[in-house]
Protein backbone atom coordinates (compact mmCIF):
# COMPACT_ATOMS: atom_id res chain seq x y z
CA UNK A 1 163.25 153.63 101.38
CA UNK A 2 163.56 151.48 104.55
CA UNK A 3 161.22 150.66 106.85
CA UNK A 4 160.05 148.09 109.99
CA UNK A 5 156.42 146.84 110.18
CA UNK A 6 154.77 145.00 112.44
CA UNK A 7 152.03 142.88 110.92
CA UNK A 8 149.50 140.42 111.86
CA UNK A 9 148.68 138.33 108.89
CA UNK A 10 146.19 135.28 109.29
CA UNK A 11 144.42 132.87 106.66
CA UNK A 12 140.98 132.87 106.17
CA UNK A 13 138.16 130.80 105.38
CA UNK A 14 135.80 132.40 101.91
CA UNK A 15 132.94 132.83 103.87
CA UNK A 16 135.31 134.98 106.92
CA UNK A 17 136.11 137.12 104.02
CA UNK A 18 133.09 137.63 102.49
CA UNK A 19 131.70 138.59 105.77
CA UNK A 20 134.49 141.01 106.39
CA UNK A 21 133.44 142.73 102.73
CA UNK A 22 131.30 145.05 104.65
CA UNK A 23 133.23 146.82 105.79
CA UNK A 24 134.89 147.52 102.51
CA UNK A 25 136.69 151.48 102.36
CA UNK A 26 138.63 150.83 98.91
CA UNK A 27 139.77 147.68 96.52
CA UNK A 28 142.24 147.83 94.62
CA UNK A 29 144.16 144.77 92.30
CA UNK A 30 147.90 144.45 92.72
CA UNK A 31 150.50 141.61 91.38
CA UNK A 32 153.52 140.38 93.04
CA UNK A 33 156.13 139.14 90.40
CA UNK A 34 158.52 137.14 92.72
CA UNK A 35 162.31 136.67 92.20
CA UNK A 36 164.81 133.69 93.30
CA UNK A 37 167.20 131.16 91.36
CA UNK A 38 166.77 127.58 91.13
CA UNK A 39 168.38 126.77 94.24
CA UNK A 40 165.95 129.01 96.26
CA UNK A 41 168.59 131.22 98.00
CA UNK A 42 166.54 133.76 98.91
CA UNK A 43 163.75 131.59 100.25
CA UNK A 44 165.77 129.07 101.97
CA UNK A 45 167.98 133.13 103.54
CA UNK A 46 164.17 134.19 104.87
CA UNK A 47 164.17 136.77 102.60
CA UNK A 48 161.83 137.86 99.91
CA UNK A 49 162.03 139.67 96.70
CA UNK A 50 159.38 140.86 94.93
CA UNK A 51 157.99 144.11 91.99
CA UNK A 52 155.03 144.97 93.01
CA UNK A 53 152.79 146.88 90.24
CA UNK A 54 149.86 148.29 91.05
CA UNK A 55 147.51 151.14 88.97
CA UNK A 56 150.86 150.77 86.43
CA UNK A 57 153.17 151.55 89.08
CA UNK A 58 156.45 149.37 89.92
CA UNK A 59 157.77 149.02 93.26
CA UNK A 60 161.25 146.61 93.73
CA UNK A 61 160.46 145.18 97.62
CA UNK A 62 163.25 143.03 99.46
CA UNK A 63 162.02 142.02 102.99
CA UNK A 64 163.97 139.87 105.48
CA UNK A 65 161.95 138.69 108.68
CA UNK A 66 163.32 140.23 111.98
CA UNK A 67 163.21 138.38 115.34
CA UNK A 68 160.35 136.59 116.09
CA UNK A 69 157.27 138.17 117.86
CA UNK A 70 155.92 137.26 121.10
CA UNK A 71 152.39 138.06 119.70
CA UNK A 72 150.68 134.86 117.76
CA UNK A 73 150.19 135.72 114.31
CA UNK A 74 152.59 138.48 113.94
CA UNK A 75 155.47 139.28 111.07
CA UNK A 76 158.25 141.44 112.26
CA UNK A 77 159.74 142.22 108.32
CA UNK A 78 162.80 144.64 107.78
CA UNK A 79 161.53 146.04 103.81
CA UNK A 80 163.51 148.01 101.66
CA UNK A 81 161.64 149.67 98.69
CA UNK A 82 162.54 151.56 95.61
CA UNK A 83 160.18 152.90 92.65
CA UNK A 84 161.22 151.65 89.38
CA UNK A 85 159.88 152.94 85.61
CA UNK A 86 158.07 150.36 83.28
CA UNK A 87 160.50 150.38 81.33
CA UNK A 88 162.75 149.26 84.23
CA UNK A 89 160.09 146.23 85.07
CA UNK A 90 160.05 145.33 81.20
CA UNK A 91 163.78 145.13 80.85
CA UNK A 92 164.00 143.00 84.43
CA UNK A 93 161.64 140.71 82.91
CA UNK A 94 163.11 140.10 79.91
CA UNK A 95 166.14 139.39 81.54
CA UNK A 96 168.12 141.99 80.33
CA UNK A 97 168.65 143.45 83.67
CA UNK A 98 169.45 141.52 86.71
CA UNK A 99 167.14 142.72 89.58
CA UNK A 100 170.23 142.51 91.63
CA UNK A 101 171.50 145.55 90.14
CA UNK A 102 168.56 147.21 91.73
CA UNK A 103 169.23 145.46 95.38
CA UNK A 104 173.10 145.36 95.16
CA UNK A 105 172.58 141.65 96.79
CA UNK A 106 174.91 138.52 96.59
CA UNK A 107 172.66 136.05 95.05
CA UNK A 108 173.43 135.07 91.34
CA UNK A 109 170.71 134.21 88.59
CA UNK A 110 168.02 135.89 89.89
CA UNK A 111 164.75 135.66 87.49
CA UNK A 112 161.09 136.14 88.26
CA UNK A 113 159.76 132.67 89.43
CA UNK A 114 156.40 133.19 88.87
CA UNK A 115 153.49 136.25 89.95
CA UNK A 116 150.39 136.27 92.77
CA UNK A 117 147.77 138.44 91.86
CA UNK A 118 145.91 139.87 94.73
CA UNK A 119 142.49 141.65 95.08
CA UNK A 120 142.98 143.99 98.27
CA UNK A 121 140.20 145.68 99.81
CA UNK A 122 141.17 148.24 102.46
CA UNK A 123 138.56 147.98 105.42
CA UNK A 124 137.88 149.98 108.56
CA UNK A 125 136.99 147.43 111.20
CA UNK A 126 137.54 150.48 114.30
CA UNK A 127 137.69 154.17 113.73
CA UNK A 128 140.73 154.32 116.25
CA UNK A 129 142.82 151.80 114.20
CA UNK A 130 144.81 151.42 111.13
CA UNK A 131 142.88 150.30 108.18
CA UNK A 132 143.14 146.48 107.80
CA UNK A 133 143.94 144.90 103.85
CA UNK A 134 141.62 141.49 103.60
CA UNK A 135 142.87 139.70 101.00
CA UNK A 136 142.11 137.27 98.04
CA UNK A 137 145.20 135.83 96.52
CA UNK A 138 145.53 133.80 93.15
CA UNK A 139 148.44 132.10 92.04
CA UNK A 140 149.73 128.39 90.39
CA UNK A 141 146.03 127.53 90.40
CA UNK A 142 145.54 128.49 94.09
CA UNK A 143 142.91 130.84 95.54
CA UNK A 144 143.84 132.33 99.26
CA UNK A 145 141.81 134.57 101.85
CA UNK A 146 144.00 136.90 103.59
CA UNK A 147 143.75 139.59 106.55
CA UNK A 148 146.68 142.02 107.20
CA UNK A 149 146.99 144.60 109.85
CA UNK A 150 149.58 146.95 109.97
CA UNK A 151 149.57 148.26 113.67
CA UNK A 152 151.76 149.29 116.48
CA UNK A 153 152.90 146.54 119.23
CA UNK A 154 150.37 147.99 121.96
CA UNK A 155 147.20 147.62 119.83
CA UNK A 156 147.53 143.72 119.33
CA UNK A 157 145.16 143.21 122.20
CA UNK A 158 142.53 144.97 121.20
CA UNK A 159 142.81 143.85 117.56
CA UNK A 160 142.55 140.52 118.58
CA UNK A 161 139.26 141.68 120.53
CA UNK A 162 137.89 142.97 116.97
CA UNK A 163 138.60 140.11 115.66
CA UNK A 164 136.96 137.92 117.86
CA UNK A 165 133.83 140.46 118.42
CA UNK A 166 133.74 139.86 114.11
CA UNK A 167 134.28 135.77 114.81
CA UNK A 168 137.80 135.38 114.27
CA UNK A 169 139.97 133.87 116.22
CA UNK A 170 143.58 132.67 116.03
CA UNK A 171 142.82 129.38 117.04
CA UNK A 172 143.17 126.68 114.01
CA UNK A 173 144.17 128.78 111.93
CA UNK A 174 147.18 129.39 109.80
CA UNK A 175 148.97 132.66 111.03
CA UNK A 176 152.07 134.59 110.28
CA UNK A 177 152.80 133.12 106.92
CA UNK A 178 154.01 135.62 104.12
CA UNK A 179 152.47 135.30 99.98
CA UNK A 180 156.35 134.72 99.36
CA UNK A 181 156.23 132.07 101.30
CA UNK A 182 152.51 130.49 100.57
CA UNK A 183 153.96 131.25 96.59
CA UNK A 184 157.35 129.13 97.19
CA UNK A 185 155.63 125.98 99.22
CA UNK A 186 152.66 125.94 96.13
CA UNK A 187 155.43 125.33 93.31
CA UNK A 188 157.22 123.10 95.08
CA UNK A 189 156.10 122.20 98.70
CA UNK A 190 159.02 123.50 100.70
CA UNK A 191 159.27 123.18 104.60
């Protein structure tokens, strides 16, 4: 299945995130197993490739950024997603099966590079918006704080109103930067 989102995605400090916890609808624990080859094609292509499981459920996600926004903070990703069986994941991981199969892409040697493990907690910050996913992200010895809001182009001003009614701001603060991306620069610090 294909699909366009529009996301604003911004770091956070523990004790943003702990704050934003009350507003808590749903948690739920997820892990990203990521896939590239040692010469980081698809990092270094701005694309990502990922299985996601979740509640023993495996989804194969390739994203490649779009244009760039004009809104601060904002990831314009083309994604392309297709249920596999666990018996599908298992096989991938063993290297038995290239994930390219899956993808039909051009890069060669693709293996799983290494997971992030996320704790996602859905949260309803308005009743006339999307829910927002706040985020707490572990991988290569590395814990992150996370807020992601899928929403349509027209709400960004007033989300950015919530945010700064809860004491967020965009100001200082890192924004726009995918896991995939956070992942790659923590085993190896890429630009």
């Amino acid at each position: 299945m294909k699909n366009s989102e529009y996301e604003l995605k911004l770091m956070l400090e523990k004790d943003e995130y702990e704050h934003l916890l009350d507003y808590k609808v749903s948690e739920t624990v997820q892990t990203n197993y990521y896939f590239d080859n040692y010469v980081l094609d698809v990092y270094h292509h701005k694309l990502s490739l990922r299985i996601r499981e979740k509640n023993g459920q495996y989804e194969l996600t390739s994203k490649s950024k779009k244009n760039k926004s004009i809104h601060e903070g904002i990831i314009m990703m083309e994604e392309n997603n297709q249920s596999i069986s666990p018996e599908e994941f298992s096989s991938i991981m063993k290297n038995e099966r290239n994930i390219s199969e899956f993808l039909h892409c051009e890069f060669s040697q693709l293996k799983c590079i290494g997971s992030l493990k996320t704790l996602r907690t859905n949260l309803k910050l308005d009743e006339n918006l999307p829910q927002a996913e706040l985020d707490m992200n572990e991988y290569n010895n590395i814990k992150d704080y996370e807020l992601e809001w899928e929403i349509e182009k027209e709400m960004y001003p007033e989300v950015i109103e919530i945010l700064k009614s809860l004491g967020i701001t965009l100001e200082n603060r890192e924004v726009g930067k995918s896991k995939f991306v956070r992942f790659i620069k923590s085993l190896q610090n890429v630009d």
